[in-house]
ModelCIF file with pLDDT and N, C-alpha, C, O atoms, coordinates in Angstrom:
data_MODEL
#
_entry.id   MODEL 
#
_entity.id                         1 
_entity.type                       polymer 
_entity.pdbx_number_of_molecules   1 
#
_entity_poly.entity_id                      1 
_entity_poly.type                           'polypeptide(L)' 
_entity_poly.nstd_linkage                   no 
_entity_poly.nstd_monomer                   no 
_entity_poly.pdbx_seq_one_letter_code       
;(UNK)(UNK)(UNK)(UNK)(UNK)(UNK)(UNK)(UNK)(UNK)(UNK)(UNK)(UNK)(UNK)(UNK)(UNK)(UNK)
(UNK)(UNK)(UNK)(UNK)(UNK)(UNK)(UNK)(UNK)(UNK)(UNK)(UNK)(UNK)(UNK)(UNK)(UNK)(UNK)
(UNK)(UNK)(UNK)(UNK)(UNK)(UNK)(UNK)(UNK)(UNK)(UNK)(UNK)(UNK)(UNK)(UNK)(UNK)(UNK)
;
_entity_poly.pdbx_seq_one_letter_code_can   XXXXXXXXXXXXXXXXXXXXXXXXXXXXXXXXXXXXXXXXXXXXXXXX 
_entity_poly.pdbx_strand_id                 A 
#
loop_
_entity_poly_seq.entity_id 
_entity_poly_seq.num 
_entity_poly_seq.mon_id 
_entity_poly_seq.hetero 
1 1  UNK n 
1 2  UNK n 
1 3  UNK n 
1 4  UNK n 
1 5  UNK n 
1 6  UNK n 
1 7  UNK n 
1 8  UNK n 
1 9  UNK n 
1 10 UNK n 
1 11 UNK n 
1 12 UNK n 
1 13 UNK n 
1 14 UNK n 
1 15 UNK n 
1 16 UNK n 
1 17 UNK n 
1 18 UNK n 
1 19 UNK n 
1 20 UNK n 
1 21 UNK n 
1 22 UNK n 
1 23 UNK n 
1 24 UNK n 
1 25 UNK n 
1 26 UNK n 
1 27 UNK n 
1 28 UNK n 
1 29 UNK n 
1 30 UNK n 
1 31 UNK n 
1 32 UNK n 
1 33 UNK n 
1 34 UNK n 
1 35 UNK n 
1 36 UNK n 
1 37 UNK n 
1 38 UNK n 
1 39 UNK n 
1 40 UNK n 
1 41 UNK n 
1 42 UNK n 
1 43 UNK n 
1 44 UNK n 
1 45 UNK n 
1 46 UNK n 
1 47 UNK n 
1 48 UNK n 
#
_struct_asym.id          A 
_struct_asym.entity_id   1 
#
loop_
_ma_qa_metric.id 
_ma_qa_metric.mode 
_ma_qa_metric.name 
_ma_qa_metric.software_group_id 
_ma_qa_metric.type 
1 global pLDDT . pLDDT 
2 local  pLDDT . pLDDT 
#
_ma_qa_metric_global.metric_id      1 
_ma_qa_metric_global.metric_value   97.12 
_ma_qa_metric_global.model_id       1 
_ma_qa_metric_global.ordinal_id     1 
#
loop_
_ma_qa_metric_local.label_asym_id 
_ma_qa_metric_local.label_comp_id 
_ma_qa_metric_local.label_seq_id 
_ma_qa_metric_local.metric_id 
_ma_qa_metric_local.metric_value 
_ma_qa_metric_local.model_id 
_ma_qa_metric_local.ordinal_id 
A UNK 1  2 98.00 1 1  
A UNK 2  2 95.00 1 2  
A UNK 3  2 96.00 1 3  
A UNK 4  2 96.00 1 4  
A UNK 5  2 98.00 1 5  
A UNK 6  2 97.00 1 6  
A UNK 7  2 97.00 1 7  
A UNK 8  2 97.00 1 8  
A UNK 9  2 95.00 1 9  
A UNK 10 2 95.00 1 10 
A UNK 11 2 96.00 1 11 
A UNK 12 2 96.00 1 12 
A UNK 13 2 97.00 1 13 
A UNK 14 2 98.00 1 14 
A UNK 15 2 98.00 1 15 
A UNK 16 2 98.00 1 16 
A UNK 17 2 98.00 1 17 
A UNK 18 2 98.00 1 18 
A UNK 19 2 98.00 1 19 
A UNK 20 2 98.00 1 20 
A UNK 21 2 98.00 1 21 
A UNK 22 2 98.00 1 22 
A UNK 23 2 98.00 1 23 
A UNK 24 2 98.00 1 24 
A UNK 25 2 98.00 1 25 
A UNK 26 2 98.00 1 26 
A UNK 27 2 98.00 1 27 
A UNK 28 2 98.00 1 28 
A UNK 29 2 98.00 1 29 
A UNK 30 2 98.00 1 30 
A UNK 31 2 98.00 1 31 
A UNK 32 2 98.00 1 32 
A UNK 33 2 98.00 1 33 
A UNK 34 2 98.00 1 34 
A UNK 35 2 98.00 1 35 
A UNK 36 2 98.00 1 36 
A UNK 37 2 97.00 1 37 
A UNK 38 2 97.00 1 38 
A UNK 39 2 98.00 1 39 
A UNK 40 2 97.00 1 40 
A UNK 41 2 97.00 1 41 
A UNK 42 2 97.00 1 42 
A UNK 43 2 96.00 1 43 
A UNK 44 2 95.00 1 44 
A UNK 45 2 93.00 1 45 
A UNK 46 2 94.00 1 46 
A UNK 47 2 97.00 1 47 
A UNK 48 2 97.00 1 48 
#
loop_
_atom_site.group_PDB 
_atom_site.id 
_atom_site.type_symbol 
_atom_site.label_atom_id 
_atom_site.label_alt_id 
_atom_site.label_comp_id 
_atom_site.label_asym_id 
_atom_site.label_entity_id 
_atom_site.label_seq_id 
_atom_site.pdbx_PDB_ins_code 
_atom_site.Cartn_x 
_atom_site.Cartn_y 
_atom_site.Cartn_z 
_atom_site.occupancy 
_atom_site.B_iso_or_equiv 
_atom_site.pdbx_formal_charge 
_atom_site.auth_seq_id 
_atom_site.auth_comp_id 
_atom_site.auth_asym_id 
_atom_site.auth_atom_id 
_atom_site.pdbx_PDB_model_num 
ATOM 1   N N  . UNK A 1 1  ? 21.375 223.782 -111.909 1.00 98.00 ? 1  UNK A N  1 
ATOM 2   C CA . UNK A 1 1  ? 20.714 224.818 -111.106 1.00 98.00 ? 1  UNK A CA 1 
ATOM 3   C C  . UNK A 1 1  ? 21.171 224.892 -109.651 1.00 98.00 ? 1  UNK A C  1 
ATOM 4   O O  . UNK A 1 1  ? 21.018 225.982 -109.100 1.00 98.00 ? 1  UNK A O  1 
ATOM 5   N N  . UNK A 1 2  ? 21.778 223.771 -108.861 1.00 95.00 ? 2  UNK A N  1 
ATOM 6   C CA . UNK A 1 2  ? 22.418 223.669 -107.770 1.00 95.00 ? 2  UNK A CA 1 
ATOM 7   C C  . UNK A 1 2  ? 23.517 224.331 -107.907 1.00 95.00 ? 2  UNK A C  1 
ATOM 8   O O  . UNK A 1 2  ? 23.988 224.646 -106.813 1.00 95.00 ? 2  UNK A O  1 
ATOM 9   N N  . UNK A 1 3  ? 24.234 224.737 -108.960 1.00 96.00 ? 3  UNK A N  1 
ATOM 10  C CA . UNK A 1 3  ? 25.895 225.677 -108.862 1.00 96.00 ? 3  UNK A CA 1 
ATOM 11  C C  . UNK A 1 3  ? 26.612 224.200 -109.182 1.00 96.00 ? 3  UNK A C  1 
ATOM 12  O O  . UNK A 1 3  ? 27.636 224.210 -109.865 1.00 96.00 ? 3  UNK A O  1 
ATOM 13  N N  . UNK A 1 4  ? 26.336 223.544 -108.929 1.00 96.00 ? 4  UNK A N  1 
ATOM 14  C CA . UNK A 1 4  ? 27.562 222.396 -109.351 1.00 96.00 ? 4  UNK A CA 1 
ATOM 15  C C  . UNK A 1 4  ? 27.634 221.736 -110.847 1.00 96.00 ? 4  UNK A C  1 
ATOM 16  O O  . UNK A 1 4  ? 26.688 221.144 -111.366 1.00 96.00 ? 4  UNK A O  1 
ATOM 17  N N  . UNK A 1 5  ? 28.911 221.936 -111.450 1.00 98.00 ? 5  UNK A N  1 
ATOM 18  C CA . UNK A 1 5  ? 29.433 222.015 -112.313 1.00 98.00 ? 5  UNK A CA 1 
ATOM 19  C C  . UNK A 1 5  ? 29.652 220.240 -112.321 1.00 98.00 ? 5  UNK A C  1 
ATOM 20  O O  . UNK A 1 5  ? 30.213 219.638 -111.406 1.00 98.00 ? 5  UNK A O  1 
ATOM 21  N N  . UNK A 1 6  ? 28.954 219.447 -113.824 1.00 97.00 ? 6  UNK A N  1 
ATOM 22  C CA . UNK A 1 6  ? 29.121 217.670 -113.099 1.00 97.00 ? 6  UNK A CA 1 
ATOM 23  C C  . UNK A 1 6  ? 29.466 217.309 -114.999 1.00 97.00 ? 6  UNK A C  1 
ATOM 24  O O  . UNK A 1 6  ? 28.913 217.522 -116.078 1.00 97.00 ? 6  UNK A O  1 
ATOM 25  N N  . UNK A 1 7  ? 30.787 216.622 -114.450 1.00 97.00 ? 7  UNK A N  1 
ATOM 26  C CA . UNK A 1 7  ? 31.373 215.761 -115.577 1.00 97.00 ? 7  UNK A CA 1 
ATOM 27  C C  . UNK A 1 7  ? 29.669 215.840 -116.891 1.00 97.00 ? 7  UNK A C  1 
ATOM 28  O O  . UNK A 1 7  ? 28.491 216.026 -116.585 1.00 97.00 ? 7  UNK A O  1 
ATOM 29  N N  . UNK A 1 8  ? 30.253 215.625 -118.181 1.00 97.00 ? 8  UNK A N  1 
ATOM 30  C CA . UNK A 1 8  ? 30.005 215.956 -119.208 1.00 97.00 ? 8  UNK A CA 1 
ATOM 31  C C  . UNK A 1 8  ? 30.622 215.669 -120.394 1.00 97.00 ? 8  UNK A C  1 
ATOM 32  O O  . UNK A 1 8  ? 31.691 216.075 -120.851 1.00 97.00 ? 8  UNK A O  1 
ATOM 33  N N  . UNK A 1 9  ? 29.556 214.684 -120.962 1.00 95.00 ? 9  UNK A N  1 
ATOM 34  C CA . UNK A 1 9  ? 30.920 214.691 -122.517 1.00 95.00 ? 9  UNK A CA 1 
ATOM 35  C C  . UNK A 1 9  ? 29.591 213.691 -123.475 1.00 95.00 ? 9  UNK A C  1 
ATOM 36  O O  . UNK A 1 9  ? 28.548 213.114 -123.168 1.00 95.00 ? 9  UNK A O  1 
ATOM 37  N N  . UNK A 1 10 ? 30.241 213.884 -124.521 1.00 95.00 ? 10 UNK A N  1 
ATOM 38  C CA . UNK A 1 10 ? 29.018 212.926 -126.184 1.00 95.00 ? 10 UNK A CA 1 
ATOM 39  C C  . UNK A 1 10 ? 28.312 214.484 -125.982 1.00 95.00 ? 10 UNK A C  1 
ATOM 40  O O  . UNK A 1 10 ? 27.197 214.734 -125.523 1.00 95.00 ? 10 UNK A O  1 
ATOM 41  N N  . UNK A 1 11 ? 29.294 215.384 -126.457 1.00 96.00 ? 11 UNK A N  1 
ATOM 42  C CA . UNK A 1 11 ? 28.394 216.758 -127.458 1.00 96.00 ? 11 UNK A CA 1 
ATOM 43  C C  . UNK A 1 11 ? 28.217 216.308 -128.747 1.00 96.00 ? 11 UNK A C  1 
ATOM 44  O O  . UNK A 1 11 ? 29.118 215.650 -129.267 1.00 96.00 ? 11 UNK A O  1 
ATOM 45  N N  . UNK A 1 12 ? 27.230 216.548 -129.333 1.00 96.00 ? 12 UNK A N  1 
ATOM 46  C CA . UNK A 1 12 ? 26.815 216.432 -130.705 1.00 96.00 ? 12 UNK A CA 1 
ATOM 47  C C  . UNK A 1 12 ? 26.726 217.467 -131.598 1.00 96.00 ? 12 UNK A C  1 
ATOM 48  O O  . UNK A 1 12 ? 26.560 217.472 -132.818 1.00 96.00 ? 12 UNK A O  1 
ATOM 49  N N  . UNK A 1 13 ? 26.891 218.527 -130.621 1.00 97.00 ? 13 UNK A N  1 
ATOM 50  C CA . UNK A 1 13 ? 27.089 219.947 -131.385 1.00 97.00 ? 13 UNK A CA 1 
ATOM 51  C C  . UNK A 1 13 ? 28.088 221.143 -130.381 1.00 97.00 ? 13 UNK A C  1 
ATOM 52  O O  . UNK A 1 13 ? 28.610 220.972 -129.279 1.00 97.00 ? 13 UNK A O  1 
ATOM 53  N N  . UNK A 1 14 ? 28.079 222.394 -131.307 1.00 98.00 ? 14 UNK A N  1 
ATOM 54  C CA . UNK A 1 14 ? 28.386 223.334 -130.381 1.00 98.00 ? 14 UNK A CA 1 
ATOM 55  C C  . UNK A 1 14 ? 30.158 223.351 -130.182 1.00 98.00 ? 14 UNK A C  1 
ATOM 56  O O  . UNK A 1 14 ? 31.026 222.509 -130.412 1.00 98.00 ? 14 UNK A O  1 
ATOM 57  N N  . UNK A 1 15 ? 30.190 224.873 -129.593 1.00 98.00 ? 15 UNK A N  1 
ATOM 58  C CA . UNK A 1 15 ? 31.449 224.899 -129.477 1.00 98.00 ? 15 UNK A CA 1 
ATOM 59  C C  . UNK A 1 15 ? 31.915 226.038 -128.290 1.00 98.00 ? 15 UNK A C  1 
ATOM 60  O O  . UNK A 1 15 ? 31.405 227.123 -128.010 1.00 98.00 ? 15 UNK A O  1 
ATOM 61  N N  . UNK A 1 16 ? 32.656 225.598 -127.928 1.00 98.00 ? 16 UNK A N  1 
ATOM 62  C CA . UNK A 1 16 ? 33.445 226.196 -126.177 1.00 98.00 ? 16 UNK A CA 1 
ATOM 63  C C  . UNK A 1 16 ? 34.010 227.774 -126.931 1.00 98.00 ? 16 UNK A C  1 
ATOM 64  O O  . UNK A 1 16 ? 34.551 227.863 -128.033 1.00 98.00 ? 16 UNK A O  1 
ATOM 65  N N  . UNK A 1 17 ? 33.765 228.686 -126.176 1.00 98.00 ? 17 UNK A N  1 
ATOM 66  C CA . UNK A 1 17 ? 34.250 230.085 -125.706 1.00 98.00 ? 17 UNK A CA 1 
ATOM 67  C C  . UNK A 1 17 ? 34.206 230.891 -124.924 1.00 98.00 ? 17 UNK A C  1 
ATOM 68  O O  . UNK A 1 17 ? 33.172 231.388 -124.479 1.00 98.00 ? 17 UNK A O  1 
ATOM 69  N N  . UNK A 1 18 ? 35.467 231.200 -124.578 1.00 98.00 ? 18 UNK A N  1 
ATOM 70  C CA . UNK A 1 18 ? 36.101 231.916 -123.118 1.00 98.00 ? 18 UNK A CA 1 
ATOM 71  C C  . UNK A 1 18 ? 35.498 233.571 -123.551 1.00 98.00 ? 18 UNK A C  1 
ATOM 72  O O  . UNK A 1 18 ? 34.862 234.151 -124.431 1.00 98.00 ? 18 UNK A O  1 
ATOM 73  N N  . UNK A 1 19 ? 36.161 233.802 -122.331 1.00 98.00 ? 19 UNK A N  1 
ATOM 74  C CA . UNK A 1 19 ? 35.776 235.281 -122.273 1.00 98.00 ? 19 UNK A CA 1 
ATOM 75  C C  . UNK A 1 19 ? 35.560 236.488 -123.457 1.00 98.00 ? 19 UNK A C  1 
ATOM 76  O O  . UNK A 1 19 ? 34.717 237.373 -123.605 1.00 98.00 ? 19 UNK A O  1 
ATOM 77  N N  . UNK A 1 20 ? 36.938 235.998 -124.333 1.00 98.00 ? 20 UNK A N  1 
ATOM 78  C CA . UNK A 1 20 ? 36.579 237.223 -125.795 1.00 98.00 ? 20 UNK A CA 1 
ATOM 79  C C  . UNK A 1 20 ? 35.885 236.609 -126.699 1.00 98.00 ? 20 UNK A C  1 
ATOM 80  O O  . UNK A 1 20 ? 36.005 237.019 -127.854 1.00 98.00 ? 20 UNK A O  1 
ATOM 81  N N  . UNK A 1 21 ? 35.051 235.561 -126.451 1.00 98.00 ? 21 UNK A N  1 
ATOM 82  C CA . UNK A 1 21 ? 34.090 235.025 -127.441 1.00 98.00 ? 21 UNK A CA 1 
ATOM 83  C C  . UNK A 1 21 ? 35.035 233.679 -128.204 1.00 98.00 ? 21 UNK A C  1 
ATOM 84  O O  . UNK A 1 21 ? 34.490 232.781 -128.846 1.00 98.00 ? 21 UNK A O  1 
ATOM 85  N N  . UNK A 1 22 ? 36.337 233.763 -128.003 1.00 98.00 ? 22 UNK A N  1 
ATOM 86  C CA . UNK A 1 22 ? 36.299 232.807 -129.294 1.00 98.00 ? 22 UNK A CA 1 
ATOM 87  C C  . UNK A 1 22 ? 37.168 231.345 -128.114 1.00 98.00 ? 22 UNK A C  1 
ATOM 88  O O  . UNK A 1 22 ? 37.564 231.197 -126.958 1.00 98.00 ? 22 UNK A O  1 
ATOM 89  N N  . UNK A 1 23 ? 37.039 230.479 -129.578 1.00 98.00 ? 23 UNK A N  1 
ATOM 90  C CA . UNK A 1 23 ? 37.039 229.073 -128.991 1.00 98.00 ? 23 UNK A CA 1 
ATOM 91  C C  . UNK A 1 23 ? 38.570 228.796 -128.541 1.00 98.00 ? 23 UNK A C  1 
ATOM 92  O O  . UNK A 1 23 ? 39.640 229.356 -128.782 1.00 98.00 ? 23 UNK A O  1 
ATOM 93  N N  . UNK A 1 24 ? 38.190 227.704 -127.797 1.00 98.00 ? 24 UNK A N  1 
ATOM 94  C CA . UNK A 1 24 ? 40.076 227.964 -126.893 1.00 98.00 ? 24 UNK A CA 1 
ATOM 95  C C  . UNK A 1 24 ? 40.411 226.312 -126.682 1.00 98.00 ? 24 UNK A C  1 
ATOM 96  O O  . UNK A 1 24 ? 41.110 225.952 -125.735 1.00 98.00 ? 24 UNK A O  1 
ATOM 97  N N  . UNK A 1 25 ? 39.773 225.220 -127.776 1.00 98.00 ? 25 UNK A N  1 
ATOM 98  C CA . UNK A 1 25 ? 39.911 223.689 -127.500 1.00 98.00 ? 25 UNK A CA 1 
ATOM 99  C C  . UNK A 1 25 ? 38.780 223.676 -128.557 1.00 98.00 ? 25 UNK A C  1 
ATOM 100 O O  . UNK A 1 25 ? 37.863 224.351 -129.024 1.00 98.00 ? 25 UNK A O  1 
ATOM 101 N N  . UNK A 1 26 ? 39.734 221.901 -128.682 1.00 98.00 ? 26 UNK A N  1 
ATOM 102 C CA . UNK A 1 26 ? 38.821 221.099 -129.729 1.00 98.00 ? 26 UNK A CA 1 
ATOM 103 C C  . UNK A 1 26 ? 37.565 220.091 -128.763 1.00 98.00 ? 26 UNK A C  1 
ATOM 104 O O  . UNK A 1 26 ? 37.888 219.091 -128.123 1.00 98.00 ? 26 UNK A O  1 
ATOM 105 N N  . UNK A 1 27 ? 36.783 220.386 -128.812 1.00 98.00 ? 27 UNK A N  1 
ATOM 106 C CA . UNK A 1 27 ? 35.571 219.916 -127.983 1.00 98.00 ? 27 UNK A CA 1 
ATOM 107 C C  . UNK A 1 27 ? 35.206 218.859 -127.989 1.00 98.00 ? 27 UNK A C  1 
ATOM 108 O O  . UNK A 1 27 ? 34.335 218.544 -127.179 1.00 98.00 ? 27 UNK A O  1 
ATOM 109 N N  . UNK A 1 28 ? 35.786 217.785 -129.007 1.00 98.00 ? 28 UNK A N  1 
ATOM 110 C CA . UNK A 1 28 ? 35.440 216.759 -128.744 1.00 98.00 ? 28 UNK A CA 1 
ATOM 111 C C  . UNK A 1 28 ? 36.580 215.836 -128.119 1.00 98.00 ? 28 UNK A C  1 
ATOM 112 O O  . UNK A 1 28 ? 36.619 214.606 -128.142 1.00 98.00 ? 28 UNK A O  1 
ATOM 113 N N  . UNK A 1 29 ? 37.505 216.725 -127.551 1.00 98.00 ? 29 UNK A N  1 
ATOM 114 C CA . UNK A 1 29 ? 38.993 215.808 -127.101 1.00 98.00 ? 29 UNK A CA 1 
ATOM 115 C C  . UNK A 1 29 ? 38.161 215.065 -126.092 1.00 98.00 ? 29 UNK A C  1 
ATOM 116 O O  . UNK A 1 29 ? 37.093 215.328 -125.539 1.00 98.00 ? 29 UNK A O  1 
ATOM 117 N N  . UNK A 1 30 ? 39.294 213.690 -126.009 1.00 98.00 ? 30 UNK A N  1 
ATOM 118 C CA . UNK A 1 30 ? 38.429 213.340 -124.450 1.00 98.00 ? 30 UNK A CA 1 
ATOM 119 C C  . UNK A 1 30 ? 38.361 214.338 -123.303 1.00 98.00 ? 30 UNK A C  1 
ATOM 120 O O  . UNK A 1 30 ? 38.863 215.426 -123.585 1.00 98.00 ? 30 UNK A O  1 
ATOM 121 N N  . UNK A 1 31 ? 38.004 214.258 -122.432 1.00 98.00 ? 31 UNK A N  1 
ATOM 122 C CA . UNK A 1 31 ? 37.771 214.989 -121.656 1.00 98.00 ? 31 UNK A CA 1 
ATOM 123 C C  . UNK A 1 31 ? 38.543 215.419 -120.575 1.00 98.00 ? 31 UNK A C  1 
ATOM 124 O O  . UNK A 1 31 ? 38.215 216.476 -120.037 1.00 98.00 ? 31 UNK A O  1 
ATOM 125 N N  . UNK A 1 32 ? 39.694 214.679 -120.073 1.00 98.00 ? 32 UNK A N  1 
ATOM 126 C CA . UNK A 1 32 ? 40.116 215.275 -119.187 1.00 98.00 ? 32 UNK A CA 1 
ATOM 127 C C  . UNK A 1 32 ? 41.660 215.641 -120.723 1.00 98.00 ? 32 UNK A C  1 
ATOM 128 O O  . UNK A 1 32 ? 42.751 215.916 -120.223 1.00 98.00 ? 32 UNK A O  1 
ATOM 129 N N  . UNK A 1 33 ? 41.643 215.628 -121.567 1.00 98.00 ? 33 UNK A N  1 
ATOM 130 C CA . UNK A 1 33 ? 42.332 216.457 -122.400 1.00 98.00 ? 33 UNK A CA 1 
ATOM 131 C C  . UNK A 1 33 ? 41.937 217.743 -122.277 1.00 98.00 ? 33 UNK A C  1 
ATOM 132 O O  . UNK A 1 33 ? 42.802 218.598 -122.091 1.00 98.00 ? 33 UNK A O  1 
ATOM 133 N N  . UNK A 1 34 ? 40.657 218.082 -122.355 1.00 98.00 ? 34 UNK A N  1 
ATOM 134 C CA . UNK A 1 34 ? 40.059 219.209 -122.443 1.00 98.00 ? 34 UNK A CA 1 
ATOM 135 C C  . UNK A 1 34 ? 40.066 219.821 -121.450 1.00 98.00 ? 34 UNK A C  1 
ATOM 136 O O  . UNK A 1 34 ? 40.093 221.034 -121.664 1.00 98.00 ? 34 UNK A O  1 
ATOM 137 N N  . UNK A 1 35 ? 40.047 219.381 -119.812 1.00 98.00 ? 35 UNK A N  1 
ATOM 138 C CA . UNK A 1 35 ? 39.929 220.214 -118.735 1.00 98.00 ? 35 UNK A CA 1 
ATOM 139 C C  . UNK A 1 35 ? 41.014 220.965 -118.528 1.00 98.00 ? 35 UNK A C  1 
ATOM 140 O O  . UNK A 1 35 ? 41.200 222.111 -118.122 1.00 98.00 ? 35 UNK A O  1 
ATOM 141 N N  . UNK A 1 36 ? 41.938 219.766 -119.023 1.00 98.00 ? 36 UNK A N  1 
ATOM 142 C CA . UNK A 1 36 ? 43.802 220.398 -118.499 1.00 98.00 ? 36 UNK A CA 1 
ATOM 143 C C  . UNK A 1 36 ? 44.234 221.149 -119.992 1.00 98.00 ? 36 UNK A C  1 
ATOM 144 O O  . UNK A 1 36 ? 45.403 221.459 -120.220 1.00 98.00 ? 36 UNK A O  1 
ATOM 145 N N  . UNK A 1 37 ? 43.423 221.326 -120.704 1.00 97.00 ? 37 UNK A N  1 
ATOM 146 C CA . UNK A 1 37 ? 43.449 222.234 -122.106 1.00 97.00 ? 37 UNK A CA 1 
ATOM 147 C C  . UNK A 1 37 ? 43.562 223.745 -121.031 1.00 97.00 ? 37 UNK A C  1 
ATOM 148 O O  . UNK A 1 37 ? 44.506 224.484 -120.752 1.00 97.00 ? 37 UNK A O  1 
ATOM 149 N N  . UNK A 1 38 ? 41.665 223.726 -120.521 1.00 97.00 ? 38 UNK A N  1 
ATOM 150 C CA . UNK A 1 38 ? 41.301 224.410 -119.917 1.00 97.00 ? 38 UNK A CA 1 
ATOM 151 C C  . UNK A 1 38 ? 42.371 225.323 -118.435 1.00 97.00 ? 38 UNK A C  1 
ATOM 152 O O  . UNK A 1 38 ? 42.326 226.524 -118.169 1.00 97.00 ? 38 UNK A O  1 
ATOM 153 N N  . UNK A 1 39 ? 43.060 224.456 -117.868 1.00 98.00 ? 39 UNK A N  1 
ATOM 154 C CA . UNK A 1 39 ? 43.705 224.963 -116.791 1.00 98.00 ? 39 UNK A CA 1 
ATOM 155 C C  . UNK A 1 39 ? 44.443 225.563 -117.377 1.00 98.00 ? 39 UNK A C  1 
ATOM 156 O O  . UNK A 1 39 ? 44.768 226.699 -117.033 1.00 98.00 ? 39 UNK A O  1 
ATOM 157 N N  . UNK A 1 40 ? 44.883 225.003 -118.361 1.00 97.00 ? 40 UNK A N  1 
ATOM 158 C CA . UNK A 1 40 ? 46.811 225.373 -118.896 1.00 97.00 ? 40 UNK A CA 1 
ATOM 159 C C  . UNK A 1 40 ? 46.264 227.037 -119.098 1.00 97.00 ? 40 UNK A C  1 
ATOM 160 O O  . UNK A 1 40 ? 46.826 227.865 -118.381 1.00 97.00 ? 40 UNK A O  1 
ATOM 161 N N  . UNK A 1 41 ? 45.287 227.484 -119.965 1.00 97.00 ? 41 UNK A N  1 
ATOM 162 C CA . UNK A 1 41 ? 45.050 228.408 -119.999 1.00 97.00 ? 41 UNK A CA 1 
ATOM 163 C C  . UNK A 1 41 ? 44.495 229.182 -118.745 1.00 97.00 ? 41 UNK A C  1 
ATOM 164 O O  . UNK A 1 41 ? 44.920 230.326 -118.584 1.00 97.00 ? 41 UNK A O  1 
ATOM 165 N N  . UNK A 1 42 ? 43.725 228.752 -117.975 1.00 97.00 ? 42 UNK A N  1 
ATOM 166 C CA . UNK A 1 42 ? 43.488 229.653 -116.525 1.00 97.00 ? 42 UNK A CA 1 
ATOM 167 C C  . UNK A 1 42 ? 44.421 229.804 -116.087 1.00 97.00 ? 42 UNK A C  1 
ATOM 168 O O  . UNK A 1 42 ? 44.341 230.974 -115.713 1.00 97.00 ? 42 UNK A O  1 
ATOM 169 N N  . UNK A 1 43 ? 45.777 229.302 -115.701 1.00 96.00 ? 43 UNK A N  1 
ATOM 170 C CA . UNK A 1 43 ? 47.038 229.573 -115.019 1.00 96.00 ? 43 UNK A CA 1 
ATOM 171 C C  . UNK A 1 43 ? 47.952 230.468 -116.269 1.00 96.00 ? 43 UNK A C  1 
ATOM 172 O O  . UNK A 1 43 ? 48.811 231.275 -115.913 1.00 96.00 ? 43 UNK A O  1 
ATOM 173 N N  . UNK A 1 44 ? 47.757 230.305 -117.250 1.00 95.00 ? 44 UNK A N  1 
ATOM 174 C CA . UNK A 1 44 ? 48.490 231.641 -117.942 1.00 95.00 ? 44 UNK A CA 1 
ATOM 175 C C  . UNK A 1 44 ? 47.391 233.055 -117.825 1.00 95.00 ? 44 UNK A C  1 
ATOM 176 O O  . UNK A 1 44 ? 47.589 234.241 -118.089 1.00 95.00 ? 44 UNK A O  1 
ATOM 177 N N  . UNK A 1 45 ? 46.300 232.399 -117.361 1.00 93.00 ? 45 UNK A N  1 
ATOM 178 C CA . UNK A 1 45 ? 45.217 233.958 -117.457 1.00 93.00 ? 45 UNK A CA 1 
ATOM 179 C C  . UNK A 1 45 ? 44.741 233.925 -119.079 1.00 93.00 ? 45 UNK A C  1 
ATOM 180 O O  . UNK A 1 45 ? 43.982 234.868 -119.304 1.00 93.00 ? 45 UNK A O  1 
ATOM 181 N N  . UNK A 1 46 ? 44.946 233.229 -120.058 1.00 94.00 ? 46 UNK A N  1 
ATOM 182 C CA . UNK A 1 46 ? 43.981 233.387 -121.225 1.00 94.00 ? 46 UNK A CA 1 
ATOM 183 C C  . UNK A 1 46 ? 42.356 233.192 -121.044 1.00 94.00 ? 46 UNK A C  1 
ATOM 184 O O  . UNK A 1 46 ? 41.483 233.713 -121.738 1.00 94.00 ? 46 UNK A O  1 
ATOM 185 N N  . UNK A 1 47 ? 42.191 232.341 -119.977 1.00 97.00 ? 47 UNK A N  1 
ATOM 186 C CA . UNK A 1 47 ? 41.005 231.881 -120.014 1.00 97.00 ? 47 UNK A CA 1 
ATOM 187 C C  . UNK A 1 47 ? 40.113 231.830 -118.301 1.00 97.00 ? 47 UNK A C  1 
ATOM 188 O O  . UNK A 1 47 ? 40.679 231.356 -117.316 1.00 97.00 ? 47 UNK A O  1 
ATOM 189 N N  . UNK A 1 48 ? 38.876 232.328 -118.256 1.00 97.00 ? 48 UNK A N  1 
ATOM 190 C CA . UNK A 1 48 ? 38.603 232.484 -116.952 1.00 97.00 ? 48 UNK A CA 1 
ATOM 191 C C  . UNK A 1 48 ? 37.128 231.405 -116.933 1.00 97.00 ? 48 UNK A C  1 
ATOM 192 O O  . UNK A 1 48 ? 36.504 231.232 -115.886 1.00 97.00 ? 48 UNK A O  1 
#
């Protein structure tokens, strides 16, 4: 509720999607697999 976005990880469910709805990573990678999943796609623009 502060706006700050704080490390996160042991999902037990659920699944990540970007802007056109669909999923863009395997969610249970470790985690900084997943962030730099995440960039690779913000710097091509797939993902915002």
């Amino acid at each position: 509720p502060d706006g700050n976005s704080s490390f996160a990880l042991w999902f037990t469910g659920g699944i990540f999607v970007n802007q056109d709805g669909e999923r863009f990573v395997n969610e249970s990678a470790a985690y900084d697999r997943l962030g730099r999943a995440a960039l690779d796609q913000i710097a091509d623009g797939t993902l915002t």
